[in-house]
PDB file of N, CA and C in Angstrom:
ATOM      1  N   UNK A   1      -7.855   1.450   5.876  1.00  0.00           N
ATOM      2  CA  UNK A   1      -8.784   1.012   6.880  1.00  0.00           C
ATOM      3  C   UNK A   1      -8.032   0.920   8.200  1.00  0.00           C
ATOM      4  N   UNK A   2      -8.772   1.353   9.351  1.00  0.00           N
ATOM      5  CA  UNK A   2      -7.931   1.835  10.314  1.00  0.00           C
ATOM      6  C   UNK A   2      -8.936   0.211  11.273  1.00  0.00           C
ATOM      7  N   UNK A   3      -8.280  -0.438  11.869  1.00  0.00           N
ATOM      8  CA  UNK A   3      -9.317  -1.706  12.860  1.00  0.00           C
ATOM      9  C   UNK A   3      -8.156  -1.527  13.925  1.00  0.00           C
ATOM     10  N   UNK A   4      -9.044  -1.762  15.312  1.00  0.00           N
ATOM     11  CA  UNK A   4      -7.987  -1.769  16.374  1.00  0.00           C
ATOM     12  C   UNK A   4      -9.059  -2.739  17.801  1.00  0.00           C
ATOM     13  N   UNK A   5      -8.906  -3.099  18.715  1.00  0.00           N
ATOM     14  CA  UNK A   5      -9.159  -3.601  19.680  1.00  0.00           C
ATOM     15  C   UNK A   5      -8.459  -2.840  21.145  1.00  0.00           C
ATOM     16  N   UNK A   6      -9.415  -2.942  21.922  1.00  0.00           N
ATOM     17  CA  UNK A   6      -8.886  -2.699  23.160  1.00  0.00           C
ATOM     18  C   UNK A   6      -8.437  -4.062  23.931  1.00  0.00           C
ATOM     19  N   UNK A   7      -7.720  -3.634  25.336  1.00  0.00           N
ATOM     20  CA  UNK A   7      -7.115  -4.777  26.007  1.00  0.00           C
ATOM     21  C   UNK A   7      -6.970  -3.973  27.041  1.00  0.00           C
ATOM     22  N   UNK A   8      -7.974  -5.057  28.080  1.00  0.00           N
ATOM     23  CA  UNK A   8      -7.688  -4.122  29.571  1.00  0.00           C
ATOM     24  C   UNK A   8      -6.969  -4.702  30.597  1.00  0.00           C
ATOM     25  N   UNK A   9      -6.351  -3.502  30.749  1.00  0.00           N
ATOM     26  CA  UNK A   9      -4.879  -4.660  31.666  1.00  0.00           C
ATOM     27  C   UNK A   9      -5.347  -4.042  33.152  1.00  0.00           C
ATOM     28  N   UNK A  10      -4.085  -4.482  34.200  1.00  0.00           N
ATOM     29  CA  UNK A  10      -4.560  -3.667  35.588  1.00  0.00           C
ATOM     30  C   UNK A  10      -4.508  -2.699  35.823  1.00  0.00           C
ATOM     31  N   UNK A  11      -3.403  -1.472  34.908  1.00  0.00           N
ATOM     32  CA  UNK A  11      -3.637  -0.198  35.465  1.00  0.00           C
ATOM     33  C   UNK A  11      -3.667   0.922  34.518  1.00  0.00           C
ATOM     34  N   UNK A  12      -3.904  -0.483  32.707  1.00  0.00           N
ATOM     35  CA  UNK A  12      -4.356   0.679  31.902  1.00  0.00           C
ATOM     36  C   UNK A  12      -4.783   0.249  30.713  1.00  0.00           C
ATOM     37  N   UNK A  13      -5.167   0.968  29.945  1.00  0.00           N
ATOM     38  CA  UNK A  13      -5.874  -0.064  28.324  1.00  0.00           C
ATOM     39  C   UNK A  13      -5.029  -0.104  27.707  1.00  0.00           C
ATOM     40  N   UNK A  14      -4.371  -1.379  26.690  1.00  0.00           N
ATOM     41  CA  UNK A  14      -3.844  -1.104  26.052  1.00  0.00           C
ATOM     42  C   UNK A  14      -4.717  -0.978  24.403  1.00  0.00           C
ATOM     43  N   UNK A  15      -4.439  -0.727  23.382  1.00  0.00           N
ATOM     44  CA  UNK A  15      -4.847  -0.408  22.150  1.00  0.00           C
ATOM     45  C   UNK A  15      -4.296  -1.150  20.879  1.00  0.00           C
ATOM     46  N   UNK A  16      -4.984  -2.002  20.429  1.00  0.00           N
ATOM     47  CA  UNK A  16      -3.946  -2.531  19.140  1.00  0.00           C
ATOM     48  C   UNK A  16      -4.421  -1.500  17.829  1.00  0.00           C
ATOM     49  N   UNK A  17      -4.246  -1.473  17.200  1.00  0.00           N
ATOM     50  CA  UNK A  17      -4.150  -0.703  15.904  1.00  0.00           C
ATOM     51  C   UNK A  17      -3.780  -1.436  14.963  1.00  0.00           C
ATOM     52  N   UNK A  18      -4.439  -1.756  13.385  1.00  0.00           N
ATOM     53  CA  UNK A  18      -3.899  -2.286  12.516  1.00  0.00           C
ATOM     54  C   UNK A  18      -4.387  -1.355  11.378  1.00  0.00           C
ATOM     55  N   UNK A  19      -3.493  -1.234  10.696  1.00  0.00           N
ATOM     56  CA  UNK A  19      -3.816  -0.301   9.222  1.00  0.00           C
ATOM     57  C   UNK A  19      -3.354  -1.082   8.138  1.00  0.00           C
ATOM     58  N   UNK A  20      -4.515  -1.134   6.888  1.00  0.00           N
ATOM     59  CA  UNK A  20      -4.675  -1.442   6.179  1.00  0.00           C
ATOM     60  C   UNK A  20      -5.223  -0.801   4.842  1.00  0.00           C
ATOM     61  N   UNK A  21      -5.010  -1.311   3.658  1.00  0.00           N
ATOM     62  CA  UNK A  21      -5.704  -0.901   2.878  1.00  0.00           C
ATOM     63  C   UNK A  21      -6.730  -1.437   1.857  1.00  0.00           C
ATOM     64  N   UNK A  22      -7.852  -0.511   1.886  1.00  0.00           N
ATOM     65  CA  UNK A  22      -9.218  -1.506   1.552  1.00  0.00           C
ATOM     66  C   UNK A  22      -9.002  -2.195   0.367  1.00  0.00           C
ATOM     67  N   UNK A  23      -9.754  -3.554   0.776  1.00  0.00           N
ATOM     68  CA  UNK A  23      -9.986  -4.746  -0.208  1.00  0.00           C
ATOM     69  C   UNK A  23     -10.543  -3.909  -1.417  1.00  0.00           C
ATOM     70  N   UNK A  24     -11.091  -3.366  -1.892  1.00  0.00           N
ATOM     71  CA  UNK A  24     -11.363  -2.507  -3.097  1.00  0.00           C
ATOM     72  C   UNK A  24     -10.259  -1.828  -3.974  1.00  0.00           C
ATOM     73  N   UNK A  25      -8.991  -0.942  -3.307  1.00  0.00           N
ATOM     74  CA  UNK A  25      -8.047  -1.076  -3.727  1.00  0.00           C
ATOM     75  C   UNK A  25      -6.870  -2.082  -3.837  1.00  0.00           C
ATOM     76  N   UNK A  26      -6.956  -3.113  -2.740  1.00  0.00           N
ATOM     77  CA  UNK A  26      -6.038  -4.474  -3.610  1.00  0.00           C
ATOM     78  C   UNK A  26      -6.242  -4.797  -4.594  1.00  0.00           C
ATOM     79  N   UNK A  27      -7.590  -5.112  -4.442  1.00  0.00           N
ATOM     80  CA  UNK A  27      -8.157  -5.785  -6.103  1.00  0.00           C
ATOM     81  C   UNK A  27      -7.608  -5.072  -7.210  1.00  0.00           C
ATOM     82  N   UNK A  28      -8.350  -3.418  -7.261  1.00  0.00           N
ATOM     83  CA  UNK A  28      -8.074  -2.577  -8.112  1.00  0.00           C
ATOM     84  C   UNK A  28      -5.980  -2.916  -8.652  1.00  0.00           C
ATOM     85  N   UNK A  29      -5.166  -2.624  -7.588  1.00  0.00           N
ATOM     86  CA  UNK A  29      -3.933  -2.810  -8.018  1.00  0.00           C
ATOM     87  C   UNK A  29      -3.694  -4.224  -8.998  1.00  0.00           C
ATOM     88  N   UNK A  30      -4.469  -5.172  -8.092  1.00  0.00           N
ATOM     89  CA  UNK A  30      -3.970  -6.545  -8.496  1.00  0.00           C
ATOM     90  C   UNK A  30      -4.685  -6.589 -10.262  1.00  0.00           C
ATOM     91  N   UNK A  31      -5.261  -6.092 -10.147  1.00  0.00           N
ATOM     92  CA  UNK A  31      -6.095  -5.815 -11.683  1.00  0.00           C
ATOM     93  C   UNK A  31      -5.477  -5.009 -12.715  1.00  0.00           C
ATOM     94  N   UNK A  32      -4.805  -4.211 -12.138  1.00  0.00           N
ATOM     95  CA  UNK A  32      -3.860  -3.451 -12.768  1.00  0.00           C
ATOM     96  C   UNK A  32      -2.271  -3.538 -14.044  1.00  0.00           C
ATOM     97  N   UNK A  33      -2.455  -4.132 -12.218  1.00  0.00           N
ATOM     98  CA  UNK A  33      -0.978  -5.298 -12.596  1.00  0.00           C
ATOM     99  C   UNK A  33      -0.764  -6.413 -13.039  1.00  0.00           C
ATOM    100  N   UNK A  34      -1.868  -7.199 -13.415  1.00  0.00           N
ATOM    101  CA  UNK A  34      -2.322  -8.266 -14.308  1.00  0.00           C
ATOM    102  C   UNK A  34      -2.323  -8.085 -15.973  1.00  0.00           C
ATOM    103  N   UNK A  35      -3.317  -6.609 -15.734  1.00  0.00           N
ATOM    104  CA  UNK A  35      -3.509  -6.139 -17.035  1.00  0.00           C
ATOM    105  C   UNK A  35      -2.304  -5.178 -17.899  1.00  0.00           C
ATOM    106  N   UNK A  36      -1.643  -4.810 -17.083  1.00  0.00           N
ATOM    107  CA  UNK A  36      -0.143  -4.697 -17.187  1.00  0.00           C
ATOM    108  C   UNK A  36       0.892  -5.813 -17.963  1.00  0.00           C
ATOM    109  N   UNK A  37       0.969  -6.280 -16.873  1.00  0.00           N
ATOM    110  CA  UNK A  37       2.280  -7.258 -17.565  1.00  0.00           C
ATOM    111  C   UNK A  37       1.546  -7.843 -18.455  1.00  0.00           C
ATOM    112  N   UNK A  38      -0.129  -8.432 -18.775  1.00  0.00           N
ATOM    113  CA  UNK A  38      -0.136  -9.299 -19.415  1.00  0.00           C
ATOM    114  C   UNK A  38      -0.048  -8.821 -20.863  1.00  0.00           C
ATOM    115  N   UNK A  39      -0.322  -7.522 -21.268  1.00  0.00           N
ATOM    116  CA  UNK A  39       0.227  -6.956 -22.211  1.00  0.00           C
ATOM    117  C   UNK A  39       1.375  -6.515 -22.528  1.00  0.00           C
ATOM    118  N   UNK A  40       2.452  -6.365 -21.777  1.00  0.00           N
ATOM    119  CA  UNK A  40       3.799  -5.962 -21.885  1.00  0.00           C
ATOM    120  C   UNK A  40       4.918  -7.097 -22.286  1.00  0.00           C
ATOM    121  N   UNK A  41       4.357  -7.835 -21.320  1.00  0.00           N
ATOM    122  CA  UNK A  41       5.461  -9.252 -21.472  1.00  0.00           C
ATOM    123  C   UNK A  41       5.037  -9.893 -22.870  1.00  0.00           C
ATOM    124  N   UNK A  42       4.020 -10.286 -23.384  1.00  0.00           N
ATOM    125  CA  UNK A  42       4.347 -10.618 -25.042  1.00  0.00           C
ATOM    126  C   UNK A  42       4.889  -9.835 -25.621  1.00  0.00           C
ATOM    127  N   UNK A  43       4.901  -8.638 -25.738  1.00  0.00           N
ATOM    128  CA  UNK A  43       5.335  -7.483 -26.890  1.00  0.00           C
ATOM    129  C   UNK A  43       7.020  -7.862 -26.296  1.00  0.00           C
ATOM    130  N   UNK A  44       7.181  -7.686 -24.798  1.00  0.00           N
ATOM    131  CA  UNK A  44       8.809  -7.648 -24.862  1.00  0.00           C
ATOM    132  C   UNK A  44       9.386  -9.448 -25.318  1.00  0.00           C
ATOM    133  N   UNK A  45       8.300 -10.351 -24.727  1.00  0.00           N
ATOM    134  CA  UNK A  45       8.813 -11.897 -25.961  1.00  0.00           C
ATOM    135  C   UNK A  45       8.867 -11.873 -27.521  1.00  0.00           C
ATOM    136  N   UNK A  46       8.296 -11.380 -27.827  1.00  0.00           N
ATOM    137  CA  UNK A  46       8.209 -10.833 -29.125  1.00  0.00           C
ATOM    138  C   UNK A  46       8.967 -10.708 -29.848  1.00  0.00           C
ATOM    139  N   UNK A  47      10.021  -9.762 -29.039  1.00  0.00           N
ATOM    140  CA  UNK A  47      10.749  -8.621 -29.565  1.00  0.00           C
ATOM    141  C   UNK A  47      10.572  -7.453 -29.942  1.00  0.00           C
ATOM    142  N   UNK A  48       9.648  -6.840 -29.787  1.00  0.00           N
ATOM    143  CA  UNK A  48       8.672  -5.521 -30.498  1.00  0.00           C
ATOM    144  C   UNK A  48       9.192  -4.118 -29.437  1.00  0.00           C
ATOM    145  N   UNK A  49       9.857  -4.630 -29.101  1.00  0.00           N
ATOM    146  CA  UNK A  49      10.683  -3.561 -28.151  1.00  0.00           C
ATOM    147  C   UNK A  49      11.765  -3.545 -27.833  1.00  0.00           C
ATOM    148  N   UNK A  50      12.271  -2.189 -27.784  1.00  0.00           N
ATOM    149  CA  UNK A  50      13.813  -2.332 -27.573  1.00  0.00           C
ATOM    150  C   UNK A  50      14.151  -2.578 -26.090  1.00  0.00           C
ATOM    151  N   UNK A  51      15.459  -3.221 -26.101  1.00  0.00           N
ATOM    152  CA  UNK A  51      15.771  -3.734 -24.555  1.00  0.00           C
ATOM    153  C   UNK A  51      15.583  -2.608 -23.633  1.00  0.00           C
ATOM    154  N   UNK A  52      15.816  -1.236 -23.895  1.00  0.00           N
ATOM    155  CA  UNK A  52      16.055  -0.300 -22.742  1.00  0.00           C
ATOM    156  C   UNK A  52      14.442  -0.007 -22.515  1.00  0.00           C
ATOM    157  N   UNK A  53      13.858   0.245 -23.501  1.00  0.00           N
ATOM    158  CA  UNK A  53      12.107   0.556 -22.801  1.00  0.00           C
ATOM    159  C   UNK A  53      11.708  -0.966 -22.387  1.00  0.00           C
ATOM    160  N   UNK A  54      12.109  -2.006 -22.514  1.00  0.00           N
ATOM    161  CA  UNK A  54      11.460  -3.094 -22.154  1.00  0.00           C
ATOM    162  C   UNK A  54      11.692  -3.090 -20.808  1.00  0.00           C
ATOM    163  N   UNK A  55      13.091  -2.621 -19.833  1.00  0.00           N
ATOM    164  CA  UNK A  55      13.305  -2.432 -18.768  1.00  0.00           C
ATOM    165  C   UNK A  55      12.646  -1.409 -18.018  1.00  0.00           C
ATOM    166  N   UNK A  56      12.553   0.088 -18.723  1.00  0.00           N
ATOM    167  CA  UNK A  56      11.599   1.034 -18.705  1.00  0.00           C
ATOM    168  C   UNK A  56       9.867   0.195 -17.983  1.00  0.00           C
ATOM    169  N   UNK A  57       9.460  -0.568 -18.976  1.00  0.00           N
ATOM    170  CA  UNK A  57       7.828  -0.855 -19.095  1.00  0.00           C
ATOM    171  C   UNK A  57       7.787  -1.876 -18.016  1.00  0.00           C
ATOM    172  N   UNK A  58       8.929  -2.814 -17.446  1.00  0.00           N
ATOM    173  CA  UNK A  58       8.810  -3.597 -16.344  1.00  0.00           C
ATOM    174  C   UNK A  58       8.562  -2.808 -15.229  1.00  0.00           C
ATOM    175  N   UNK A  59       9.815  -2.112 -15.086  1.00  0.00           N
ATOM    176  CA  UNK A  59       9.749  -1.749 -13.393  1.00  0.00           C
ATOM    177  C   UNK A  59       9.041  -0.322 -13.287  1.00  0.00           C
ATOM    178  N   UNK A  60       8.222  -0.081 -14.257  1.00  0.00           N
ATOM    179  CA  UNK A  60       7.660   1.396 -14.088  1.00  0.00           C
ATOM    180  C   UNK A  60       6.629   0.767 -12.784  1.00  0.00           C
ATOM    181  N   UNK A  61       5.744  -0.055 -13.156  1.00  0.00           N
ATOM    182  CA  UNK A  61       4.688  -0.632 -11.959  1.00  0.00           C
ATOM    183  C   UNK A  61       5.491  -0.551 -10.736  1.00  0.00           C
ATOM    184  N   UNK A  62       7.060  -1.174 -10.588  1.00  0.00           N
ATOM    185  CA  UNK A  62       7.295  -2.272  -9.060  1.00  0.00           C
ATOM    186  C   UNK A  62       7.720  -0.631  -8.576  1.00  0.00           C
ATOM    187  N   UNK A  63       8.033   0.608 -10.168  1.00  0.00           N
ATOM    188  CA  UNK A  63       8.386   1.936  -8.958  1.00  0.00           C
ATOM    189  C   UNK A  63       7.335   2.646  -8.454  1.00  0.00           C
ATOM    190  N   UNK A  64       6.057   2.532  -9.269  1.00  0.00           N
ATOM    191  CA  UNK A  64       4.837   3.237  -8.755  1.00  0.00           C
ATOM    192  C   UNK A  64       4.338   2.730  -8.019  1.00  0.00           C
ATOM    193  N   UNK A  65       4.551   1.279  -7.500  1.00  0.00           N
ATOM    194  CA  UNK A  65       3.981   0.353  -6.078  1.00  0.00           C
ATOM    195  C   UNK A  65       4.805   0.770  -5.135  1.00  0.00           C
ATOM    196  N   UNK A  66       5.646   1.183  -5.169  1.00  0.00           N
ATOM    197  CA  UNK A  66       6.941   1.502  -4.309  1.00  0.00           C
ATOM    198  C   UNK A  66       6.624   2.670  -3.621  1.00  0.00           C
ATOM    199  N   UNK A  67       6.608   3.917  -4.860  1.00  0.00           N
ATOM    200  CA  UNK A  67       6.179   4.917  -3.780  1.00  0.00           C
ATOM    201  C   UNK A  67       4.381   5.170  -3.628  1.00  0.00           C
ATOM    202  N   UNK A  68       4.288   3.971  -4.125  1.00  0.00           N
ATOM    203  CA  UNK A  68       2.315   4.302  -3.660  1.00  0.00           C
ATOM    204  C   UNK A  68       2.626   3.108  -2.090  1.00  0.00           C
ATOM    205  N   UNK A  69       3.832   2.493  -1.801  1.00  0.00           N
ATOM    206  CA  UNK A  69       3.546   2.386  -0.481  1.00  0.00           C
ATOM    207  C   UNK A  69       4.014   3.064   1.124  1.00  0.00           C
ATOM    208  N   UNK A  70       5.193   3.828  -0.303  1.00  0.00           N
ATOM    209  CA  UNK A  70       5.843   5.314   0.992  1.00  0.00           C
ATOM    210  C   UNK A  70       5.053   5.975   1.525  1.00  0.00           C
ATOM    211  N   UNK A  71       4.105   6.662   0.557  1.00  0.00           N
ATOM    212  CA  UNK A  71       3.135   6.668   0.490  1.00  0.00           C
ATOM    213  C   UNK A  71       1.707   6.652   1.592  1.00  0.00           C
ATOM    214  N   UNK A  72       1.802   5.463   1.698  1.00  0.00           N
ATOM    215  CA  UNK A  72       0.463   4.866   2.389  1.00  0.00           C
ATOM    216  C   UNK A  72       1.161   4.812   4.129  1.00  0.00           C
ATOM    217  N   UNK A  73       2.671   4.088   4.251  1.00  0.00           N
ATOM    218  CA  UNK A  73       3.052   3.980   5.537  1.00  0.00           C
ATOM    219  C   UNK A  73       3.076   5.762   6.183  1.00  0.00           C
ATOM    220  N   UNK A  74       3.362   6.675   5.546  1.00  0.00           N
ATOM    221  CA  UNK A  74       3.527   8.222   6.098  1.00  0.00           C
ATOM    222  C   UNK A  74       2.200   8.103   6.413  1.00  0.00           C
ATOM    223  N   UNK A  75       0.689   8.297   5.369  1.00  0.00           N
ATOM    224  CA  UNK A  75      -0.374   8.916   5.990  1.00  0.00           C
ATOM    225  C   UNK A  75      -0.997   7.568   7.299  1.00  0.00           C
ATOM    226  N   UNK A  76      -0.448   5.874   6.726  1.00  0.00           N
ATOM    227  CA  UNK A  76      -0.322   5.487   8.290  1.00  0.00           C
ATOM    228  C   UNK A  76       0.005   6.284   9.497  1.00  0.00           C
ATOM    229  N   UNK A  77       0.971   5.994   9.777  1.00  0.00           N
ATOM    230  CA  UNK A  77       1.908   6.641  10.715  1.00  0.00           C
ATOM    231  C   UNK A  77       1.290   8.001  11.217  1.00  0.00           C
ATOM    232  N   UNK A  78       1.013   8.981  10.290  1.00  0.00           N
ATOM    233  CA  UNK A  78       0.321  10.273  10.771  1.00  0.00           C
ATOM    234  C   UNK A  78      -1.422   9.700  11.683  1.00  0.00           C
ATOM    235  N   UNK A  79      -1.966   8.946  10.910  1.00  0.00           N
ATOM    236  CA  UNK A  79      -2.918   8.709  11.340  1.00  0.00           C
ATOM    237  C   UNK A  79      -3.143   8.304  12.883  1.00  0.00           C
ATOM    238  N   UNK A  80      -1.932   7.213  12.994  1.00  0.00           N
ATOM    239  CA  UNK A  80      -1.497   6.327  14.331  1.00  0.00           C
ATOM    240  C   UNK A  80      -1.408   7.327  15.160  1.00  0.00           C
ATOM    241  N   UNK A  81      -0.621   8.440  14.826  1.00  0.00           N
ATOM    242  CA  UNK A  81      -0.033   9.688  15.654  1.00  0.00           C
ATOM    243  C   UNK A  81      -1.358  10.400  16.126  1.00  0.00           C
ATOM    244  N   UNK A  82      -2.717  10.659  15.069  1.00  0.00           N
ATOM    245  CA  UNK A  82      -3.497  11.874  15.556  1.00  0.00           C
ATOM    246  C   UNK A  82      -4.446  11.113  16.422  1.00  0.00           C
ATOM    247  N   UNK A  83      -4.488   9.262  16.093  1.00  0.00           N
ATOM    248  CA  UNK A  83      -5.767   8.447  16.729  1.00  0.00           C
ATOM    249  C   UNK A  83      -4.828   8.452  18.319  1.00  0.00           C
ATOM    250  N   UNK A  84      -3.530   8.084  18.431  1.00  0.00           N
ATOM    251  CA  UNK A  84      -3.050   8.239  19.831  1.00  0.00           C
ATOM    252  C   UNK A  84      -3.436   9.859  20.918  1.00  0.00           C
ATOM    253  N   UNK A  85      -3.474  10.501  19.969  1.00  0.00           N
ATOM    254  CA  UNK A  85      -3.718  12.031  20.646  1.00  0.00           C
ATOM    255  C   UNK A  85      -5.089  11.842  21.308  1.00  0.00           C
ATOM    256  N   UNK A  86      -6.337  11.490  19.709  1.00  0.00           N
ATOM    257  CA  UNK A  86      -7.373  11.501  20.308  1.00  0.00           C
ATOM    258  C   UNK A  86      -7.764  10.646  21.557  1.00  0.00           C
ATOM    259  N   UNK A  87      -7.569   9.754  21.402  1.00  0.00           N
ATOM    260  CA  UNK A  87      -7.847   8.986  22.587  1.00  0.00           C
ATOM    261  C   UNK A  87      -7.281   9.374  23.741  1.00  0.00           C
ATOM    262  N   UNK A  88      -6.016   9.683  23.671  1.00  0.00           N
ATOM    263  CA  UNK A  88      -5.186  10.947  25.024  1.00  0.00           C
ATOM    264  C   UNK A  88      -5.903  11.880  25.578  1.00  0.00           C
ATOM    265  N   UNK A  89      -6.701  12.302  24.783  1.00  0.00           N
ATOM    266  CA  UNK A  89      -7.519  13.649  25.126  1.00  0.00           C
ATOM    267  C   UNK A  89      -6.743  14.673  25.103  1.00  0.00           C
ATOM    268  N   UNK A  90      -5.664  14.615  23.618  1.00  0.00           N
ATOM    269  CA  UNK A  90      -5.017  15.825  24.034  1.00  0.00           C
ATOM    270  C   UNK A  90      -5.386  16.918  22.629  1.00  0.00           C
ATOM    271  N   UNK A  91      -6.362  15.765  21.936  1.00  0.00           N
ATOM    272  CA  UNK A  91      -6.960  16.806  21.023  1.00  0.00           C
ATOM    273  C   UNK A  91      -8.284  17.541  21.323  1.00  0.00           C
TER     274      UNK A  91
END
């Protein structure tokens, strides 16, 4: 979700920009990742798993949050880049 405000100064607008990502996908992650660990972490209290996949089944999420937020800051950033053009009028 792209939200921004203008701000008019004396000899030019400035633009805030905030990027975000929709409340529909937080949830979705946070739901994810609930339903995640809450099945993983008994089996690894358990014992029902060996130590090396138990390390495996933790940080598989914190690496797929990781690059699902490399991710998100690039097509940010591109976005920031093409909304500055447009408004430039140099698109």
């Amino acid at each position: 979700m792209i939200r921004g405000r203008f701000e008019v100064q004396s000899h030019q607008t400035l633009i805030h920009v905030q990027m975000s990502l929709h409340p529909f996908v937080m949830a979705f992650l946070r739901f994810w990742f609930f339903c995640w660990y809450s099945a993983i972490i008994p089996i690894i209290l358990a014992g029902a798993m060996p130590d090396q996949m138990a390390a495996l089944f933790v940080g598989m999420p914190i690496l797929m949050l990781a690059i699902f937020c490399v991710f998100f800051w690039f097509e940010a950033n591109r976005s920031r880049t093409e909304l500055r053009k447009i408004i430039q009028g140099q698109i």
